[in-house]
N, C-alpha and C. Protein backbone atom coordinates (compact mmCIF):
# COMPACT_ATOMS: atom_id res chain seq x y z
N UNK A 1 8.89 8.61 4.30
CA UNK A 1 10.26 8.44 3.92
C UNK A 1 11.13 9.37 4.75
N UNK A 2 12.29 8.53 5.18
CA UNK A 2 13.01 9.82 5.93
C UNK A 2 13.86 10.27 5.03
N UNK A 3 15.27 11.29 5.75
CA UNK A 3 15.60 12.43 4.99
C UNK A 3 16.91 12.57 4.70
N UNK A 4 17.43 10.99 4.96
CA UNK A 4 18.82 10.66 5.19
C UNK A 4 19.24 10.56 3.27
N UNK A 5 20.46 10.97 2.82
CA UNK A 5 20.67 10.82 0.94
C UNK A 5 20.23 9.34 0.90
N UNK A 6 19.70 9.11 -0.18
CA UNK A 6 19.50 8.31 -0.90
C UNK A 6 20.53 7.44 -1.49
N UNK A 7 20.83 6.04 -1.63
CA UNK A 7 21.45 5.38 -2.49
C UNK A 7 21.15 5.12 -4.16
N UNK A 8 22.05 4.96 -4.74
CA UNK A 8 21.59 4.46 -5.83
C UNK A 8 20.59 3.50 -6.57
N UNK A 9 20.73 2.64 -5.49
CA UNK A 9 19.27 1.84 -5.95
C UNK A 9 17.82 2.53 -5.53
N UNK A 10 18.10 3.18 -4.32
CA UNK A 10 16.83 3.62 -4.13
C UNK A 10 16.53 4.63 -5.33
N UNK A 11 17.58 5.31 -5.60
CA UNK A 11 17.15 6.85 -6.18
C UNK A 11 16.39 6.12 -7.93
N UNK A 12 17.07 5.13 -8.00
CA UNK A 12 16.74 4.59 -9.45
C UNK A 12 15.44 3.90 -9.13
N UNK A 13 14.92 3.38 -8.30
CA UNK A 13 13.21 2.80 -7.79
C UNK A 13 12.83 4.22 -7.72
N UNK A 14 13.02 4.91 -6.86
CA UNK A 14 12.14 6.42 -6.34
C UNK A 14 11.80 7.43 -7.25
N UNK A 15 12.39 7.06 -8.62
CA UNK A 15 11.88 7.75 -9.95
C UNK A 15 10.94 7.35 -10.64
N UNK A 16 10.84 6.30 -9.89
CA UNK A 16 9.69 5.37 -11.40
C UNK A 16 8.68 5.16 -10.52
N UNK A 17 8.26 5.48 -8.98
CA UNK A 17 7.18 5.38 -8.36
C UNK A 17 6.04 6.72 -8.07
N UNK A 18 4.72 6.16 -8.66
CA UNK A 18 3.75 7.43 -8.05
C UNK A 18 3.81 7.73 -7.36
N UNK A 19 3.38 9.39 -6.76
CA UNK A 19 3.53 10.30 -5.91
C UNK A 19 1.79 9.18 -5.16
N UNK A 20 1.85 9.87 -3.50
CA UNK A 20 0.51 9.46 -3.12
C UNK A 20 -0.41 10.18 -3.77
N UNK A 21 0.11 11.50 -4.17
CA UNK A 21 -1.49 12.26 -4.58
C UNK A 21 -1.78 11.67 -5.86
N UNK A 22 -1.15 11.22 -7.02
CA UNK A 22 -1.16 10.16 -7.82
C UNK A 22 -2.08 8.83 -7.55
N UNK A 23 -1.00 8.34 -6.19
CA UNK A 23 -2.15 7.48 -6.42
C UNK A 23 -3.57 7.64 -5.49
N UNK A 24 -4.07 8.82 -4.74
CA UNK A 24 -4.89 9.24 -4.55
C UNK A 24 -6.21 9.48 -5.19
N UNK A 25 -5.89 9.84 -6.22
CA UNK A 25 -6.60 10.31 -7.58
C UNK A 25 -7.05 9.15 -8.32
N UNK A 26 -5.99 8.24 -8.28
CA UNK A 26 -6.26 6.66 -8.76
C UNK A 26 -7.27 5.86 -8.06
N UNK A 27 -7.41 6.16 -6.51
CA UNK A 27 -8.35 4.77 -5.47
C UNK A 27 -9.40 5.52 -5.98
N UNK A 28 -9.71 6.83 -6.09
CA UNK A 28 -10.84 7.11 -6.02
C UNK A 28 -11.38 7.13 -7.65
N UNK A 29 -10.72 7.28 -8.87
CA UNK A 29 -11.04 6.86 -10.33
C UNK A 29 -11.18 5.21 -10.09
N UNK A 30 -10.97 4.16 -9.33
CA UNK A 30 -11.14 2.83 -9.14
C UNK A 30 -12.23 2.47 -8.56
N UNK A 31 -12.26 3.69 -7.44
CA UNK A 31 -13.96 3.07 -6.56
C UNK A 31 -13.29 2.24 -5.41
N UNK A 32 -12.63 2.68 -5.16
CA UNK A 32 -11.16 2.06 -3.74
C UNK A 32 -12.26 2.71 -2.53
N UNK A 33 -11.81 1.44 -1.53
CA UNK A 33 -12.77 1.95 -0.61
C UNK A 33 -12.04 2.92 0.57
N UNK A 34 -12.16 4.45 0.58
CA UNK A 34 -10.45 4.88 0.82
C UNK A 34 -10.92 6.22 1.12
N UNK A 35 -12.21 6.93 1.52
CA UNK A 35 -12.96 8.28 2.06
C UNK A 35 -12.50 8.12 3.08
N UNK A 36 -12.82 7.33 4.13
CA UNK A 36 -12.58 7.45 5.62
C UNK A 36 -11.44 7.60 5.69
N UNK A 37 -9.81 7.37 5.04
CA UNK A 37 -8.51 7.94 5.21
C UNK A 37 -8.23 9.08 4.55
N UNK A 38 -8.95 9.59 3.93
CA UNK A 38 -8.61 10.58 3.57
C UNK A 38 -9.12 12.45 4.19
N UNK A 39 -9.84 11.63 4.94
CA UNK A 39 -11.27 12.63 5.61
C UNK A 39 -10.49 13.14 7.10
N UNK A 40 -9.87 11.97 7.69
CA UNK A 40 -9.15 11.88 9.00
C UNK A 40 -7.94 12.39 8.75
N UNK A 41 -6.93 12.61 7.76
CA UNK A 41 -5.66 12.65 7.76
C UNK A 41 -5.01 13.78 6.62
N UNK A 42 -4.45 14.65 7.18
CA UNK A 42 -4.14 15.99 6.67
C UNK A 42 -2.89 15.45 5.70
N UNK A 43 -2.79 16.50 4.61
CA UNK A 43 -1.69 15.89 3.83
C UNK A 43 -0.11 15.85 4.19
N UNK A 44 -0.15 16.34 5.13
CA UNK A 44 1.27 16.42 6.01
C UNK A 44 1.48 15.28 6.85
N UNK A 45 0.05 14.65 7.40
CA UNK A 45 0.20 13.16 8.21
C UNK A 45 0.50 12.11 6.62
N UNK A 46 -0.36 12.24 5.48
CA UNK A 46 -0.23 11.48 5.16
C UNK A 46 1.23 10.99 4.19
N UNK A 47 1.80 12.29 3.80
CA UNK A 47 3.49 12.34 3.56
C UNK A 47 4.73 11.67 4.57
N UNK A 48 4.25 11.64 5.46
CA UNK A 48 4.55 11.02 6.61
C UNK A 48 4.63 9.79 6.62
N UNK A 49 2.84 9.46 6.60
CA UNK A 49 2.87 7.78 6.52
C UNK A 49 2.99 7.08 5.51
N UNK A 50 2.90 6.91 4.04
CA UNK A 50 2.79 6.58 3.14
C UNK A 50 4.58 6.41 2.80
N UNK A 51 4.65 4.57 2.86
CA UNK A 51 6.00 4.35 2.67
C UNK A 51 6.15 3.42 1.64
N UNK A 52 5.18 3.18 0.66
CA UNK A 52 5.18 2.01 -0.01
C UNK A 52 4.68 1.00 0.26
N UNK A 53 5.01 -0.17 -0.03
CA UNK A 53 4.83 -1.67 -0.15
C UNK A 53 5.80 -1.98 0.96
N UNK A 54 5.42 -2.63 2.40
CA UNK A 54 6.26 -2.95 3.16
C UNK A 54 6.23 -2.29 4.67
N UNK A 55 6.65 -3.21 5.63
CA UNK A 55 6.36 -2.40 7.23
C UNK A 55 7.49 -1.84 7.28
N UNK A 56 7.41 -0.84 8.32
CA UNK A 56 8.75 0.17 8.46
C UNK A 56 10.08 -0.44 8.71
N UNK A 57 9.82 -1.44 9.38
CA UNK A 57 11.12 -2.15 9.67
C UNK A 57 11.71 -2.68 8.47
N UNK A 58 10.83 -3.06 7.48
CA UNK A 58 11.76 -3.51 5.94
C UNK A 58 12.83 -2.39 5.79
N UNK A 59 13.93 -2.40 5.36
CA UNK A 59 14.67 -1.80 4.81
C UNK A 59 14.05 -1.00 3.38
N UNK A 60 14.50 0.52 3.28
CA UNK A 60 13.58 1.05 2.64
C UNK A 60 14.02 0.76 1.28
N UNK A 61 15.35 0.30 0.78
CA UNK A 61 15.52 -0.15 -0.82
C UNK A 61 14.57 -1.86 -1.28
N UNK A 62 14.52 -2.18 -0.13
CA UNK A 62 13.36 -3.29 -0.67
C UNK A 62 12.31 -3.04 -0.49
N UNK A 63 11.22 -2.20 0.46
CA UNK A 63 10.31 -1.75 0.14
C UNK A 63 10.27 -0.91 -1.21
N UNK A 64 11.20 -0.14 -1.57
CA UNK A 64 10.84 0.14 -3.16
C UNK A 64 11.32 -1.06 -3.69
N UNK A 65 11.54 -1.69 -3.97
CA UNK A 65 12.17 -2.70 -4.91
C UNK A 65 10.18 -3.39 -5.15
N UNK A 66 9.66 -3.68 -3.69
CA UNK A 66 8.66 -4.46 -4.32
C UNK A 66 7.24 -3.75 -4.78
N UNK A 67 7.78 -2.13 -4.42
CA UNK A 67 6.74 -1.34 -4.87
C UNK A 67 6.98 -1.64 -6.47
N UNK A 68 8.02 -1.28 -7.10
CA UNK A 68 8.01 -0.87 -8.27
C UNK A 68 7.82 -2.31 -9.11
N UNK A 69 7.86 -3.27 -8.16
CA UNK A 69 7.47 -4.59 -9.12
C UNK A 69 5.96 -4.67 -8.60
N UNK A 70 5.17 -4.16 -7.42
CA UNK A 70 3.85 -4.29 -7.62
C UNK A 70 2.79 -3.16 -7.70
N UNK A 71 3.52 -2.46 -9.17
CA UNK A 71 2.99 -1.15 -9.00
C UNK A 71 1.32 -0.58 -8.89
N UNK A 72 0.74 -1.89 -9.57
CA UNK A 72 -0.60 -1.92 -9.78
C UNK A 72 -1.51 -1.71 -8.95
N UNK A 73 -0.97 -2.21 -7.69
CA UNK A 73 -1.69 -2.26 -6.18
C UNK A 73 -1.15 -1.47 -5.04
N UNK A 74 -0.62 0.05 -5.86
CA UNK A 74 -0.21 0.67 -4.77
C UNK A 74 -1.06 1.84 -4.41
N UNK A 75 -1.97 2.19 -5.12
CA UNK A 75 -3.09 2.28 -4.46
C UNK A 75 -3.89 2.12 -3.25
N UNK A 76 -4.09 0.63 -3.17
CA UNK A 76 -3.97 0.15 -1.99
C UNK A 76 -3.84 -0.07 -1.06
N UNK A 77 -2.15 -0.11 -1.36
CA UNK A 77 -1.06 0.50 -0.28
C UNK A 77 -1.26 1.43 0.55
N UNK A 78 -1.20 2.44 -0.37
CA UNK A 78 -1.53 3.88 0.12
C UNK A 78 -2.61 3.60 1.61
N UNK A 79 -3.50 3.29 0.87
CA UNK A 79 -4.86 3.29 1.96
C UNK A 79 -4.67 2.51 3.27
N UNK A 80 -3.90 1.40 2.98
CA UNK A 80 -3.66 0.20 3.84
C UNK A 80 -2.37 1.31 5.00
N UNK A 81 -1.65 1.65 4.32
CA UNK A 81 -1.01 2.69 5.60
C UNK A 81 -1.64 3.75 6.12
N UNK A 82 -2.50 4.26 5.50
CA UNK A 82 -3.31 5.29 6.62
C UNK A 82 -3.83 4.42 7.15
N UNK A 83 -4.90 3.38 6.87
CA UNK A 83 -5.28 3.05 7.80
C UNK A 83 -4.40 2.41 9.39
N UNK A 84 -3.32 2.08 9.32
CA UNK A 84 -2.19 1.65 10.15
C UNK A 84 -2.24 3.11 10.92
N UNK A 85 -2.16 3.97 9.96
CA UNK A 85 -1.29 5.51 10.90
C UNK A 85 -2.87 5.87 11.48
N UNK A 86 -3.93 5.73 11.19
CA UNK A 86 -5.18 5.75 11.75
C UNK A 86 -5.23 4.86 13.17
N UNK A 87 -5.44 3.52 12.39
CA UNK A 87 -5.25 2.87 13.75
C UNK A 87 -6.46 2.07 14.41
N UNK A 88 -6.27 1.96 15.67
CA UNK A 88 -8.21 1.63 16.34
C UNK A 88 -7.98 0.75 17.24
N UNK A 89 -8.84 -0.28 17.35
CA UNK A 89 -9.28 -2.06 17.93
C UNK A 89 -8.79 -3.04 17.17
N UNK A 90 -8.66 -4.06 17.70
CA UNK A 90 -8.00 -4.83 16.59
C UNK A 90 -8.96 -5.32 15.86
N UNK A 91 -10.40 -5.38 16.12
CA UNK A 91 -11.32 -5.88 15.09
C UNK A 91 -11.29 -4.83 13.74
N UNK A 92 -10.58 -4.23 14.24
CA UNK A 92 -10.58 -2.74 13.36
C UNK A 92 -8.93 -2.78 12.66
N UNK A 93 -8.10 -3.75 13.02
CA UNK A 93 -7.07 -4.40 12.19
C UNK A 93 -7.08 -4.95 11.44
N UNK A 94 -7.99 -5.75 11.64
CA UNK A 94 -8.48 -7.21 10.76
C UNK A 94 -9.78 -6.50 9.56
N UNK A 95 -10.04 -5.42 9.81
CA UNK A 95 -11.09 -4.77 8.98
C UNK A 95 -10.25 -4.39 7.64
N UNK A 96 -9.11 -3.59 8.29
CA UNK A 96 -8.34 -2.67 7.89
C UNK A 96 -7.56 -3.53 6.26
N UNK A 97 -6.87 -4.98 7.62
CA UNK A 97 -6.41 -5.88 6.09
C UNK A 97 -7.47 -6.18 5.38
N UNK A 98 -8.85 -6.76 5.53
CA UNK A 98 -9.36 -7.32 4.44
C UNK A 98 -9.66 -6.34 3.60
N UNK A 99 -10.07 -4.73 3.71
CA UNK A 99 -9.74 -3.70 3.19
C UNK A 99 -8.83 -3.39 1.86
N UNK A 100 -7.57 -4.17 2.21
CA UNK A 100 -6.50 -3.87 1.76
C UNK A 100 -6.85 -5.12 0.34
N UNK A 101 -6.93 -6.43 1.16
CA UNK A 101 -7.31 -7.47 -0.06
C UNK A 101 -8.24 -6.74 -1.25
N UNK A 102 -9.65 -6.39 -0.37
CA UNK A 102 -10.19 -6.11 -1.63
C UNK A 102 -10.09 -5.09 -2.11
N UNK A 103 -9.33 -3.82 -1.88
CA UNK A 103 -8.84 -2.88 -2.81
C UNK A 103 -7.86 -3.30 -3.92
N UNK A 104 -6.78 -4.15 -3.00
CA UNK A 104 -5.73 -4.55 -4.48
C UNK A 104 -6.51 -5.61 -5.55
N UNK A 105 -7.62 -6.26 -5.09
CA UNK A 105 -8.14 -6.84 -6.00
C UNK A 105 -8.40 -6.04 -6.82
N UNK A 106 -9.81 -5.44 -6.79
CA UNK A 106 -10.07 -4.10 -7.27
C UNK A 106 -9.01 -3.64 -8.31
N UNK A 107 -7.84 -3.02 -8.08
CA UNK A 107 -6.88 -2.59 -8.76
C UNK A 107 -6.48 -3.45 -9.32
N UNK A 108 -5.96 -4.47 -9.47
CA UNK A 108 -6.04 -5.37 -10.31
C UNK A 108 -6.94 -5.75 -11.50
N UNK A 109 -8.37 -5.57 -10.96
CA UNK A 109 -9.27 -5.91 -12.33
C UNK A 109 -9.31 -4.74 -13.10
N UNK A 110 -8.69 -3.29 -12.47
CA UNK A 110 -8.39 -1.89 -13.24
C UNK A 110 -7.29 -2.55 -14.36
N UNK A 111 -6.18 -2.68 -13.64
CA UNK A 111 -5.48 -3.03 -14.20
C UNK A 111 -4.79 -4.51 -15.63
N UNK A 112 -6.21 -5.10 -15.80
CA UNK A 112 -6.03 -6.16 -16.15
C UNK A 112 -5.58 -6.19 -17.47
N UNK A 113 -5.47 -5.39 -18.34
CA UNK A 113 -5.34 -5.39 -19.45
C UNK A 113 -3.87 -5.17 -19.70
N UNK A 114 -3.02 -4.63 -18.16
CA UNK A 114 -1.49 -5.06 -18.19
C UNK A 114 -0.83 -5.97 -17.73
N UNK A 115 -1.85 -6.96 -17.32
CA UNK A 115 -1.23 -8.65 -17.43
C UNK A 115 -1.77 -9.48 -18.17
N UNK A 116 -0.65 -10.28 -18.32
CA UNK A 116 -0.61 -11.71 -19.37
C UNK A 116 -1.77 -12.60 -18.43
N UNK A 117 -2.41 -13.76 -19.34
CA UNK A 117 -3.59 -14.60 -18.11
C UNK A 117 -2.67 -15.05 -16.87
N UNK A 118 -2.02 -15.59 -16.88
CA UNK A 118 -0.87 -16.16 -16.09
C UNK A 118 -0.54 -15.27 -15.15
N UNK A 119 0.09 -13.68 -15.38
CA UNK A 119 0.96 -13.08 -14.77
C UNK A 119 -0.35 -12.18 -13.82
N UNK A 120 -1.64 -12.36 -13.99
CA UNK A 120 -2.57 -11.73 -13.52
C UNK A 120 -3.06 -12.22 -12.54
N UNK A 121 -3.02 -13.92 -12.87
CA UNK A 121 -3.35 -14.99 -10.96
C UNK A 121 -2.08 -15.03 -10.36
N UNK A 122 -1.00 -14.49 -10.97
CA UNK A 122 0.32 -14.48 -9.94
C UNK A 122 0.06 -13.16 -8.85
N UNK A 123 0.02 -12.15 -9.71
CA UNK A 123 -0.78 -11.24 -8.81
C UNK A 123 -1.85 -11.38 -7.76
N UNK A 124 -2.93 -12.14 -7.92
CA UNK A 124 -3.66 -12.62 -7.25
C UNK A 124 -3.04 -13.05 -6.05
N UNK A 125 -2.25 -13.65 -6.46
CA UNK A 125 -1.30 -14.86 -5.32
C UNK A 125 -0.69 -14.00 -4.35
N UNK A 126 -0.02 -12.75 -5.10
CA UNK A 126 0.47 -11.84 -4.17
C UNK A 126 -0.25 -11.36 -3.13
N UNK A 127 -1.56 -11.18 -3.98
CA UNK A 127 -2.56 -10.13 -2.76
C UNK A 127 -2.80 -11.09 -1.67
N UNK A 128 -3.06 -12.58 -1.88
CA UNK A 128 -3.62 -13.35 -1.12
C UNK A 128 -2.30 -13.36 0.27
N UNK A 129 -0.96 -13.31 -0.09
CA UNK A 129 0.38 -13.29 0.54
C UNK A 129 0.21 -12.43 1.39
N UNK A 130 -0.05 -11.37 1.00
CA UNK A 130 0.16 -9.82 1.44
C UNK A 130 -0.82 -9.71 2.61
N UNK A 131 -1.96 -10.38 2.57
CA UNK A 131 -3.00 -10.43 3.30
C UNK A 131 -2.99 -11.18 4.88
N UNK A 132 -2.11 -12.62 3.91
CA UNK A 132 -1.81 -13.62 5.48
C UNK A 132 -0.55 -12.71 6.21
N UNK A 133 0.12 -12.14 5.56
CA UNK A 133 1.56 -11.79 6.07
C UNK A 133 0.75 -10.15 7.00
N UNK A 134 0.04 -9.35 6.71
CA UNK A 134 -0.55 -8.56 7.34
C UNK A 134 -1.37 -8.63 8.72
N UNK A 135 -2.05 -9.66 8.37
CA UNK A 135 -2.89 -10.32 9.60
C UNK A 135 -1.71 -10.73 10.52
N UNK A 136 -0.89 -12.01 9.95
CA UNK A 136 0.18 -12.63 11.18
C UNK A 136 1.16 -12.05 11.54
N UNK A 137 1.55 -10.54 10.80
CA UNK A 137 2.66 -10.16 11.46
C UNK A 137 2.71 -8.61 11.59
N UNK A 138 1.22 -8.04 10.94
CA UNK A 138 1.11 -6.52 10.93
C UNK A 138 0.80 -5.72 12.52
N UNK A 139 0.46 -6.50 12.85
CA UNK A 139 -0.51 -5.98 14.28
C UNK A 139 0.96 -5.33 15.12
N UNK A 140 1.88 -5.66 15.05
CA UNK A 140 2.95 -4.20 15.69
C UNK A 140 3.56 -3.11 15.03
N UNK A 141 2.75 -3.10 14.12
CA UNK A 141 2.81 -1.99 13.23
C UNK A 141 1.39 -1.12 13.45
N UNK A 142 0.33 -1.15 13.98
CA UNK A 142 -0.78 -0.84 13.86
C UNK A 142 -0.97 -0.24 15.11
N UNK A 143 -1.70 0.77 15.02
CA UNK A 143 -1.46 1.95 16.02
C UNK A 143 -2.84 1.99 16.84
N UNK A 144 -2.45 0.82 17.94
CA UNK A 144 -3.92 0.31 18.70
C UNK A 144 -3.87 0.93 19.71
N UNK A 145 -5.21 1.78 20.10
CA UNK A 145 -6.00 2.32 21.01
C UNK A 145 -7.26 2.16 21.26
């Protein structure tokens, strides 16, 4: 997050979202597959990278906007941007998203007992979104060497 004041909408999302070390504590009470980012990346890189739900170019009041509506799978998140600020091959992109799928799954079946049957395969739907939209449009976001 950068360091410019805050607006009102953001400041009213940016209260109601976990800290990373929050949800740090969470991938690993889940069984998130999420050692190898944490092993590589000092907590000063990872304050850095960790922007929510969303590529940098989103505008940062809608990246919170869809954090705080997909709070369940930010976990995830978390991991899914180190791995970006990590980086690699691109077979090592494509690792990275399916990574990401099956962690928010994961968090999801943590989480299941705070969705309705319905509102729980909508979620689903999301992760499945999040996944094509990562693959087809993440790779200039991803820090290939």
């Amino acid at each position: 997050m950068n360091n410019r004041p805050r607006t009102i909408g953001e400041s009213q999302f940016l209260g109601k979202l976990p800290d990373w070390r929050i949800l740090k504590v969470e991938a690993f009470r889940m069984g998130l597959d999420c050692n190898h980012v944490f092993q590589k990346l000092t907590e000063a890189e990872i304050e850095k990278e960790f922007n929510y739900i969303g590529p940098d170019r989103l505008p940062e009041t809608i990246r919170l906007m869809l954090s705080y509506m997909h709070t369940a799978v930010l976990a995830a998140v978390l991991i899914h941007d180190l791995d970006y600020a990590i980086g690699g091959s691109k077979n090592e992109f494509y690792e990275a998203n399916k990574r990401l799928k099956k962690n928010m799954k994961l968090c999801l079946k943590n989480h299941r007992k705070d969705f309705t049957f319905i509102g729980y395969w909508i979620e689903r739907f999301h992760v499945w979104v999040a996944y094509k939209l990562c693959n087809k449009y993440g790779y200039t976001g991803w820090n290939a060497h």
